[in-house]
N, C-alpha and C. Protein backbone atom coordinates (compact mmCIF):
# COMPACT_ATOMS: atom_id res chain seq x y z
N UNK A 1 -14.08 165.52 82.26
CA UNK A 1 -13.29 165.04 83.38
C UNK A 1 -11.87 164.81 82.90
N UNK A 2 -10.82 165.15 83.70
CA UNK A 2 -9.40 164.60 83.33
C UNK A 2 -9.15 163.49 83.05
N UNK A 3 -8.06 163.30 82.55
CA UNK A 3 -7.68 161.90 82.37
C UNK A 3 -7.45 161.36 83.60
N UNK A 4 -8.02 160.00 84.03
CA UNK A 4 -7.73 159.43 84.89
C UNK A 4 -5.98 158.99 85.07
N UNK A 5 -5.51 158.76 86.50
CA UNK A 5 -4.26 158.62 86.86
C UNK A 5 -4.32 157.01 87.33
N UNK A 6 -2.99 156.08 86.70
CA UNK A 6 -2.94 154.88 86.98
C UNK A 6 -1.74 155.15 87.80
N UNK A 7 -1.18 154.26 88.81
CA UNK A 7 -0.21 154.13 89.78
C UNK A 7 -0.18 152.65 89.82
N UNK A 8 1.37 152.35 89.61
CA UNK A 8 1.49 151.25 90.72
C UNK A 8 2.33 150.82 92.27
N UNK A 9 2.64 149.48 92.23
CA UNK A 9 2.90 149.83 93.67
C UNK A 9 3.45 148.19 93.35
N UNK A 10 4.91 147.78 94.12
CA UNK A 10 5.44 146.59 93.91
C UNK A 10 4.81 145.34 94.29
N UNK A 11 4.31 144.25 93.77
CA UNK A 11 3.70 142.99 94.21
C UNK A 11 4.48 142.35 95.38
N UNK A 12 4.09 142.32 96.58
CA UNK A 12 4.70 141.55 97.60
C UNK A 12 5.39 140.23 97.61
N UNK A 13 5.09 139.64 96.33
CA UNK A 13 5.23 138.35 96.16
C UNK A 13 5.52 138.06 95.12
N UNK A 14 5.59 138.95 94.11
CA UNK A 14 6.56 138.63 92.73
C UNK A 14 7.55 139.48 92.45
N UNK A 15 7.61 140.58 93.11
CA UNK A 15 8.58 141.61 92.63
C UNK A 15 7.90 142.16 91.38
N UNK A 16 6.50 142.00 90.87
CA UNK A 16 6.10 142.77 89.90
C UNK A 16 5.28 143.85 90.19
N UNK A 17 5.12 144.83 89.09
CA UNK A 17 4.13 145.76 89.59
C UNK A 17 2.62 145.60 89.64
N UNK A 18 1.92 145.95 90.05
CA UNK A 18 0.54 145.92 90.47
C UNK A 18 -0.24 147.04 90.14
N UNK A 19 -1.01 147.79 88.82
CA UNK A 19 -1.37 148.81 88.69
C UNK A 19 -2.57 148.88 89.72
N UNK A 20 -2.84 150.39 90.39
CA UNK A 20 -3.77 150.64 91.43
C UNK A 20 -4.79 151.86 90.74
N UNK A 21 -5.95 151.77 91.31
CA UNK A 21 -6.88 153.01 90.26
C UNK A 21 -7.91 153.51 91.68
N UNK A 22 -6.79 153.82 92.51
CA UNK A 22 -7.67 154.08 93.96
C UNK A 22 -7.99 155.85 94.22
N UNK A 23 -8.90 156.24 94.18
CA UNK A 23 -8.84 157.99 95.20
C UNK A 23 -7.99 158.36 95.73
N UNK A 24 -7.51 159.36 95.72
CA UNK A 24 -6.37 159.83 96.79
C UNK A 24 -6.72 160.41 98.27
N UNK A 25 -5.94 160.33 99.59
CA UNK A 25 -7.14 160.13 100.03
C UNK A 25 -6.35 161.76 100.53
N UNK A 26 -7.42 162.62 101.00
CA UNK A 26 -7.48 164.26 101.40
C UNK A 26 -7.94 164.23 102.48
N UNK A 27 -7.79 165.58 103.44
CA UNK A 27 -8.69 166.22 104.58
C UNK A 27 -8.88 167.42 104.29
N UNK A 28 -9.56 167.33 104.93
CA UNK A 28 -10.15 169.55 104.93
C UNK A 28 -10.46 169.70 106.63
N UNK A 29 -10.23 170.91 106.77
CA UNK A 29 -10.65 171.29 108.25
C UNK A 29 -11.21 172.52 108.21
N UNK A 30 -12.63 172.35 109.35
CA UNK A 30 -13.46 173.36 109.11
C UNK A 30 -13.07 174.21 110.44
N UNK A 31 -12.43 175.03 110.40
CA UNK A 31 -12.36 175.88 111.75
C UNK A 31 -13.10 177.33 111.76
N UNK A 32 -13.84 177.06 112.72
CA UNK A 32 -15.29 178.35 112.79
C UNK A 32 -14.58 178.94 114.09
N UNK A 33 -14.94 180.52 113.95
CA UNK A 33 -14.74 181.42 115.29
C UNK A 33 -16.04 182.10 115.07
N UNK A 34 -17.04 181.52 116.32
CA UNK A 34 -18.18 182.48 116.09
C UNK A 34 -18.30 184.05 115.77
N UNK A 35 -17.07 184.68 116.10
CA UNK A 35 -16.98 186.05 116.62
C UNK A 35 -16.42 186.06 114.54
N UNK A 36 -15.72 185.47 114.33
CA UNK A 36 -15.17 185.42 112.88
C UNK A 36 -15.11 185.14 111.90
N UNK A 37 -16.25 183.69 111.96
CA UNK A 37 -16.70 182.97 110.72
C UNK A 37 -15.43 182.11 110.20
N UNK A 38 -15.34 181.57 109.12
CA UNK A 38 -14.85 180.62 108.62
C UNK A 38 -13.52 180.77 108.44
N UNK A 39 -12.68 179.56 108.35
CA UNK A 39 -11.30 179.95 107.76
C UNK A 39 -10.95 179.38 106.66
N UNK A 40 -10.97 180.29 105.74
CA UNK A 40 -10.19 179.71 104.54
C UNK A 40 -8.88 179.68 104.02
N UNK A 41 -8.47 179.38 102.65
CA UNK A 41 -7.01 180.14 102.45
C UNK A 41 -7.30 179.98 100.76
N UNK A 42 -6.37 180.82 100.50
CA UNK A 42 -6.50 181.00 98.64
C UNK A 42 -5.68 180.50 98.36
N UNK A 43 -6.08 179.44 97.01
CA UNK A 43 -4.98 178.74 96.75
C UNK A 43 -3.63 179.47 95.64
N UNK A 44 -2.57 179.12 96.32
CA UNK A 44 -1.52 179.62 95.17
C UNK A 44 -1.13 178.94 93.57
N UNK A 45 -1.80 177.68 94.14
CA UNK A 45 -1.76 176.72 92.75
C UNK A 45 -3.07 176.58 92.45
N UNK A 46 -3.52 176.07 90.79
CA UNK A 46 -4.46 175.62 90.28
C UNK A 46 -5.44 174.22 91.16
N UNK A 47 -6.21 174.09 91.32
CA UNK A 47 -7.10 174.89 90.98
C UNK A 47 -7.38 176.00 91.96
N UNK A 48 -7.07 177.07 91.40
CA UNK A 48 -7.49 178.64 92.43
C UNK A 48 -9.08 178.85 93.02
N UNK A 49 -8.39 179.70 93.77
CA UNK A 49 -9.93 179.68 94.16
C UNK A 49 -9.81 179.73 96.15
N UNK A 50 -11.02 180.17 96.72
CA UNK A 50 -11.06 180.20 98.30
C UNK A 50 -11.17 178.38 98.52
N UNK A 51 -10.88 177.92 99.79
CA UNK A 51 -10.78 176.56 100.37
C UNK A 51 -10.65 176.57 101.28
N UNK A 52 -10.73 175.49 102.30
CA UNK A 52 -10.65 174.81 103.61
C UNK A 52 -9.19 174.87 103.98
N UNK A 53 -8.83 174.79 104.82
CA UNK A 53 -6.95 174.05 104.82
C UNK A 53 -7.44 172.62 104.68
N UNK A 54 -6.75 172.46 104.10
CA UNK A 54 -5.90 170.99 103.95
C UNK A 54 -5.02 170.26 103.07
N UNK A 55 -5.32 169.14 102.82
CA UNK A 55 -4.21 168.74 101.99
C UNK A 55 -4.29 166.49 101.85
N UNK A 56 -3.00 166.35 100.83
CA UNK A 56 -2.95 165.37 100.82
C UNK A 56 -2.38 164.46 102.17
N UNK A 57 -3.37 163.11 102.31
CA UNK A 57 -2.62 161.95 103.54
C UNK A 57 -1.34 162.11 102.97
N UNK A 58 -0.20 161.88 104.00
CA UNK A 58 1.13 161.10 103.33
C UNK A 58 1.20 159.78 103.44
N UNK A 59 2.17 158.77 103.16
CA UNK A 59 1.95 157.51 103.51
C UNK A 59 2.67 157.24 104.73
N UNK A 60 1.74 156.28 105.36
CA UNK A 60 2.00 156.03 106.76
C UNK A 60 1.36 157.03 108.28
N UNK A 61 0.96 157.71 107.60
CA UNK A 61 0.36 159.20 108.23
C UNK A 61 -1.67 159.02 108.74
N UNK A 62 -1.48 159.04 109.83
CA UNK A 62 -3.32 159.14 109.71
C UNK A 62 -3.92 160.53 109.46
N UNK A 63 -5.12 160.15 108.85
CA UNK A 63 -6.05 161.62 109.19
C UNK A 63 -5.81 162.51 109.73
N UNK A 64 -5.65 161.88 111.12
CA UNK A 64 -5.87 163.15 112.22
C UNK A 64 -4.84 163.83 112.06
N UNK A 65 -3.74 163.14 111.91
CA UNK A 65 -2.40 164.05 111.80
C UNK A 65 -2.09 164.72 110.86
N UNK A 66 -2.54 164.31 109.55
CA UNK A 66 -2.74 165.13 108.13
C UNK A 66 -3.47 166.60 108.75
N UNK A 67 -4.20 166.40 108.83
CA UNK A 67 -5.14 167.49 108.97
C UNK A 67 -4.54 168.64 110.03
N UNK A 68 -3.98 168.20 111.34
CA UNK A 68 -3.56 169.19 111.73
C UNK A 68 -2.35 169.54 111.24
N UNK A 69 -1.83 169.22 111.06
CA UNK A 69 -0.49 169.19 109.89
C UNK A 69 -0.60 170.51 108.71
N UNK A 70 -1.55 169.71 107.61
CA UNK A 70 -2.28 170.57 106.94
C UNK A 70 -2.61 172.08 107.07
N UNK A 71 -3.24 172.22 108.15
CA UNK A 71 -4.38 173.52 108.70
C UNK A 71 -2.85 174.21 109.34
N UNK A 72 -1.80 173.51 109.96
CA UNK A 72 -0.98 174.48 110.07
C UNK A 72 0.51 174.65 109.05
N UNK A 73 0.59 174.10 108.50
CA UNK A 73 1.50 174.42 107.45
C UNK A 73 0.51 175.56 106.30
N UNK A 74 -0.68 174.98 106.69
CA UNK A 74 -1.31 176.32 105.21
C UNK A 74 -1.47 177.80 105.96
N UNK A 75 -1.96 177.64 107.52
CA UNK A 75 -2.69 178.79 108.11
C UNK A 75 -1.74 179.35 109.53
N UNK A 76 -0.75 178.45 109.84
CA UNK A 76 0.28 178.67 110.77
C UNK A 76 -0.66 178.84 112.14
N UNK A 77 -1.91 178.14 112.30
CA UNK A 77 -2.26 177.84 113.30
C UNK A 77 -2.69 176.38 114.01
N UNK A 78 -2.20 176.40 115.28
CA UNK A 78 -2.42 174.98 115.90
C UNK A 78 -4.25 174.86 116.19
N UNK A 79 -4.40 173.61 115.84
CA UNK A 79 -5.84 173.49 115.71
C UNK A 79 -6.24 171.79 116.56
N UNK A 80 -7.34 171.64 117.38
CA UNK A 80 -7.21 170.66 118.11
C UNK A 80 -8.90 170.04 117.03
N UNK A 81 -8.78 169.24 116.85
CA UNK A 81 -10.32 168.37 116.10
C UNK A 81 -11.14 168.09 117.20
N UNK A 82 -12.13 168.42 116.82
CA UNK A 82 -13.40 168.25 117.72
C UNK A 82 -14.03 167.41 117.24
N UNK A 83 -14.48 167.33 115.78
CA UNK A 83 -15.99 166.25 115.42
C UNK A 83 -15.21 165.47 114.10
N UNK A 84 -15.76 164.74 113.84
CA UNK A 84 -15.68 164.11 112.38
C UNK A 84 -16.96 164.74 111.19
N UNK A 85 -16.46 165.68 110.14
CA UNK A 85 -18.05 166.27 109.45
C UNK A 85 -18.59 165.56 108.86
N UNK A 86 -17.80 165.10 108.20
CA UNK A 86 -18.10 163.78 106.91
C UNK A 86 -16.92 163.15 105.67
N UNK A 87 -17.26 162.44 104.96
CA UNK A 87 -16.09 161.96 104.07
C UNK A 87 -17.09 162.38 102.84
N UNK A 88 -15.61 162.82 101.86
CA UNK A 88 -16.76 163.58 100.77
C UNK A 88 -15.84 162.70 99.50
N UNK A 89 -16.36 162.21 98.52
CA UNK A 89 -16.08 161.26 97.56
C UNK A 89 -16.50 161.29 96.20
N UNK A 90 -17.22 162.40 95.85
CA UNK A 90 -18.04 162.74 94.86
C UNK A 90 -16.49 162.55 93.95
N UNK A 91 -16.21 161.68 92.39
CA UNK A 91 -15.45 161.45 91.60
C UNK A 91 -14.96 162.81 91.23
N UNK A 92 -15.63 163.57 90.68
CA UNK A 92 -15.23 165.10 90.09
C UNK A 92 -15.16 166.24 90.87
N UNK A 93 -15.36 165.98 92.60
CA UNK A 93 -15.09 167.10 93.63
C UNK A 93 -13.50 167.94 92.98
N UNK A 94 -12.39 166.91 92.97
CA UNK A 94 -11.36 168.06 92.01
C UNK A 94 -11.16 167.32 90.73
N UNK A 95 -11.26 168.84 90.26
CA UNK A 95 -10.71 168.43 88.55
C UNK A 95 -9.33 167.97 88.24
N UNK A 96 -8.72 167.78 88.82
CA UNK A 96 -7.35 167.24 88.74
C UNK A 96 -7.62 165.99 88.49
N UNK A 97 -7.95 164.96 89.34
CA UNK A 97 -8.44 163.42 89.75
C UNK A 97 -9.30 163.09 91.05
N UNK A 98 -9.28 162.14 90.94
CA UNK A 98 -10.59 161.41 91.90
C UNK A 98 -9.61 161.27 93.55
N UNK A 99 -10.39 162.66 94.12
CA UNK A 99 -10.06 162.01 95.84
C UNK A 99 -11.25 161.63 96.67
N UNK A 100 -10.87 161.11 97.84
CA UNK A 100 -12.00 161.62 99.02
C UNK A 100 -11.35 162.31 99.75
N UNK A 101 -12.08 163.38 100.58
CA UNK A 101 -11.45 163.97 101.76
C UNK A 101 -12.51 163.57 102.96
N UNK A 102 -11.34 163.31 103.97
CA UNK A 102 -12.31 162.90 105.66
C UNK A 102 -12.41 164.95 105.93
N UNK A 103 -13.12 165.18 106.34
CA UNK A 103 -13.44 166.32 106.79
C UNK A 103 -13.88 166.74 108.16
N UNK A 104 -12.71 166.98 108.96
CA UNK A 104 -13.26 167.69 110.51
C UNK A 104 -12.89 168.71 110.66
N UNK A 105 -13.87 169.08 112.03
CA UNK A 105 -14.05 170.26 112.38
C UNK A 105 -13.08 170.55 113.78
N UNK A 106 -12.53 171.82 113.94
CA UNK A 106 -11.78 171.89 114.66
C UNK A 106 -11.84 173.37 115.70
N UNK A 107 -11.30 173.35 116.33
CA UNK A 107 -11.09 174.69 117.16
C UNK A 107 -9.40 175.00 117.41
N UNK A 108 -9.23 176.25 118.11
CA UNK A 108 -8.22 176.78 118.37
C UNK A 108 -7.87 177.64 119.57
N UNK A 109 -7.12 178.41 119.61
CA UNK A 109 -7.02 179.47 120.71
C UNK A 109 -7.39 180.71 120.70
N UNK A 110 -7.92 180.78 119.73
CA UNK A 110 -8.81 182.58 119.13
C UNK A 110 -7.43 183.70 119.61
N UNK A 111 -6.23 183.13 119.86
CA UNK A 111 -5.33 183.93 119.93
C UNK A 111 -4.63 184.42 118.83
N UNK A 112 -4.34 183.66 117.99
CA UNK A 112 -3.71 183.84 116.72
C UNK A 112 -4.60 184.31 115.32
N UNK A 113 -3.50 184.75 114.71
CA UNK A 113 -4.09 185.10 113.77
C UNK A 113 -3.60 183.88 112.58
N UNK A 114 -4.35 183.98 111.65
CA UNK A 114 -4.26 182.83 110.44
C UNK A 114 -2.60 184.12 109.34
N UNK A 115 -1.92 183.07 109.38
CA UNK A 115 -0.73 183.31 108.19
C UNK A 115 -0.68 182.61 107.41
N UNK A 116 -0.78 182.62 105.96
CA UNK A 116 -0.81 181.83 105.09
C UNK A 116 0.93 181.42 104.59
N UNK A 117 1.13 180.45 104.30
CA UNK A 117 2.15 179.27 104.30
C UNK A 117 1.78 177.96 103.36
N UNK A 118 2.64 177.18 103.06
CA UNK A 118 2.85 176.24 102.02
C UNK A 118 2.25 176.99 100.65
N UNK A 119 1.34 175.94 100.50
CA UNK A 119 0.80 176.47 99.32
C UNK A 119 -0.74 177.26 99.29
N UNK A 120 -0.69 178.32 100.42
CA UNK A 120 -1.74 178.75 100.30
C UNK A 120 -0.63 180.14 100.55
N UNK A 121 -2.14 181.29 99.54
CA UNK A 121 -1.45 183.02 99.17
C UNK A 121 -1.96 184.10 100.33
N UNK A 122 -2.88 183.25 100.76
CA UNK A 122 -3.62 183.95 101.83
C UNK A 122 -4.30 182.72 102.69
N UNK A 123 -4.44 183.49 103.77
CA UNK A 123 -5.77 183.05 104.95
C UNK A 123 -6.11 183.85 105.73
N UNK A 124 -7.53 183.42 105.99
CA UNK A 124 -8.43 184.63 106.82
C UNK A 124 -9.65 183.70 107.21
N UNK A 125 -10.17 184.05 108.23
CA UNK A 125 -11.80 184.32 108.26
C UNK A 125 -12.68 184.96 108.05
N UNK A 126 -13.62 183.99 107.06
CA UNK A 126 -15.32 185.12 106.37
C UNK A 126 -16.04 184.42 107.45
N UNK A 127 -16.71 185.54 107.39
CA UNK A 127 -18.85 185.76 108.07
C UNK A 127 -19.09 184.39 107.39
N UNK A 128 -19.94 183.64 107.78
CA UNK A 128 -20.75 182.48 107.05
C UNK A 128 -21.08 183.07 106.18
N UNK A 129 -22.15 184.43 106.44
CA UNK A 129 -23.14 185.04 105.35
C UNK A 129 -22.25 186.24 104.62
N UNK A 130 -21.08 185.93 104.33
CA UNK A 130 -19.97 187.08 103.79
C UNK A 130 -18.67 185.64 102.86
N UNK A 131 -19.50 184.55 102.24
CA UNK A 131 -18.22 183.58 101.57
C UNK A 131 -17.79 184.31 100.42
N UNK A 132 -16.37 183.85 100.12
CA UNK A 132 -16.00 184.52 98.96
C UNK A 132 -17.04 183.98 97.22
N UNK A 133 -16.55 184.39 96.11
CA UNK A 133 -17.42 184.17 95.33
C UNK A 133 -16.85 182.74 94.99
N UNK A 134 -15.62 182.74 94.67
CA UNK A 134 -14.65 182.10 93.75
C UNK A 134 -14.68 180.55 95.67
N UNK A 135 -14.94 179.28 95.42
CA UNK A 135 -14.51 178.48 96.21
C UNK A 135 -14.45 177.51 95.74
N UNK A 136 -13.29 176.70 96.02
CA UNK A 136 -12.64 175.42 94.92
C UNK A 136 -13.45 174.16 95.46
N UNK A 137 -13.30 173.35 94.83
CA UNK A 137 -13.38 172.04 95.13
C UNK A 137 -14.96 171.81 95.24
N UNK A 138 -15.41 171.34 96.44
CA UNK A 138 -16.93 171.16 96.76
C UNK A 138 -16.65 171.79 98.35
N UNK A 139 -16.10 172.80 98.32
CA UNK A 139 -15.71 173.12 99.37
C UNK A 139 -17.34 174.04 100.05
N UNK A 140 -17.93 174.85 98.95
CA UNK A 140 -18.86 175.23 99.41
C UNK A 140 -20.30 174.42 100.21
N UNK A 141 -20.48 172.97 99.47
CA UNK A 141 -20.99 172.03 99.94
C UNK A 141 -20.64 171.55 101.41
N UNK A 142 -19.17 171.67 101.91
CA UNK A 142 -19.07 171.01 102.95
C UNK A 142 -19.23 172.17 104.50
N UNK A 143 -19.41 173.76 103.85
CA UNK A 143 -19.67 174.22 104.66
C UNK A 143 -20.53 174.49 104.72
N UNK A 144 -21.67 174.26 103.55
CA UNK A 144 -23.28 174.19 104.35
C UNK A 144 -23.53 173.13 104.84
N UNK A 145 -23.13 171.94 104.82
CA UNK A 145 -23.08 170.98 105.99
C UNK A 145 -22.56 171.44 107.60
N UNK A 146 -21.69 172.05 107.37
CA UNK A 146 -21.15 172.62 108.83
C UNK A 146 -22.00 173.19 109.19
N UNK A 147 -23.04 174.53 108.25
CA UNK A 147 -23.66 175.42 108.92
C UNK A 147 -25.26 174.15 108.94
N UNK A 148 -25.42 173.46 108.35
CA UNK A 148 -26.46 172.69 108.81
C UNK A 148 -26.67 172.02 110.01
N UNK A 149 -24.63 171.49 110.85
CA UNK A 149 -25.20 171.22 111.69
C UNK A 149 -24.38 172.46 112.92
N UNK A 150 -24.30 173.18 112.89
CA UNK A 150 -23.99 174.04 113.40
C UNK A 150 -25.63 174.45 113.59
N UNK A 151 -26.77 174.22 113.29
CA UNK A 151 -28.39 174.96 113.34
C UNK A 151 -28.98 173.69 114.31
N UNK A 152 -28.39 172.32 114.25
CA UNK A 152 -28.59 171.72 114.37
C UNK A 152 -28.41 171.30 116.04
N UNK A 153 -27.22 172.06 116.20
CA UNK A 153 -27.05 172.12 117.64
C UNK A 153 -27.02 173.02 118.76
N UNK A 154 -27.45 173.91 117.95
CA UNK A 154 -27.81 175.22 118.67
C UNK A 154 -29.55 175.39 119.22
């Protein structure tokens, strides 16, 4: 595992610092087109590899807005959230350091096509049963949750 990352953050009440040893907190967004399967994007930075869009909260910023934020600065498409999938927290999900990501699922206008932007080299949609080999994070985990309950409500 990496070396863990210490941060601090100014004491409200002494003017001293306060070291913090908290997760960072992430989203991912799962956007499915039945007709198209999943959307991912390849990352341009380490760790490489296929992924979800998303990205880091900023401060002051909620979820929800991260995320669509996220999904369109990486994929240049507007995306509306439908469900909440889950919060994923596993310590070593990235090898960098310890995040959680809130993870929802979203839809769109099946009009557009996915353009990859910020820091992603590509985006597209795979077949469920067509994922790439190479997928970062625990990203593969959170889309057999999708397709679990995607069985689930059909």
């Amino acid at each position: 595992m990496s070396e863990k990352k210490v941060f601090s953050a100014p004491c409200p009440h002494c003017n001293g610092a306060i070291a913090a040893r908290n997760p960072f907190p992430t989203v991912d967004v799962v956007l499915h087109r039945p007709e198209s399967g999943v959307l991912l994007i390849e990352r341009r930075n380490p760790p490489y590899g296929w992924a979800l869009p998303g990205g880091f909260v900023d401060y002051g910023e909620s979820v929800e807005h991260a995320a669509v934020r996220e999904c369109q600065e990486e994929t240049g498409l507007e995306v509306r959230l439908t469900d909440l999938l889950g919060v994923y927290s596993d310590p070593g999900r990235d090898p960098r350091f310890h995040t959680l990501s809130v993870v929802f699922t979203a839809e769109d206008d099946h009009k557009t096509c996915p353009c990859a932007g910020d820091d992603a080299k590509n985006a597209r949609f795979f077949p469920l049963e067509s994922l790439p080999a190479e997928i970062a994070f625990d990203h593969l985990r959170i889309i057999n949750d999708f397709v679990k309950k995607l069985r689930r409500s059909a």
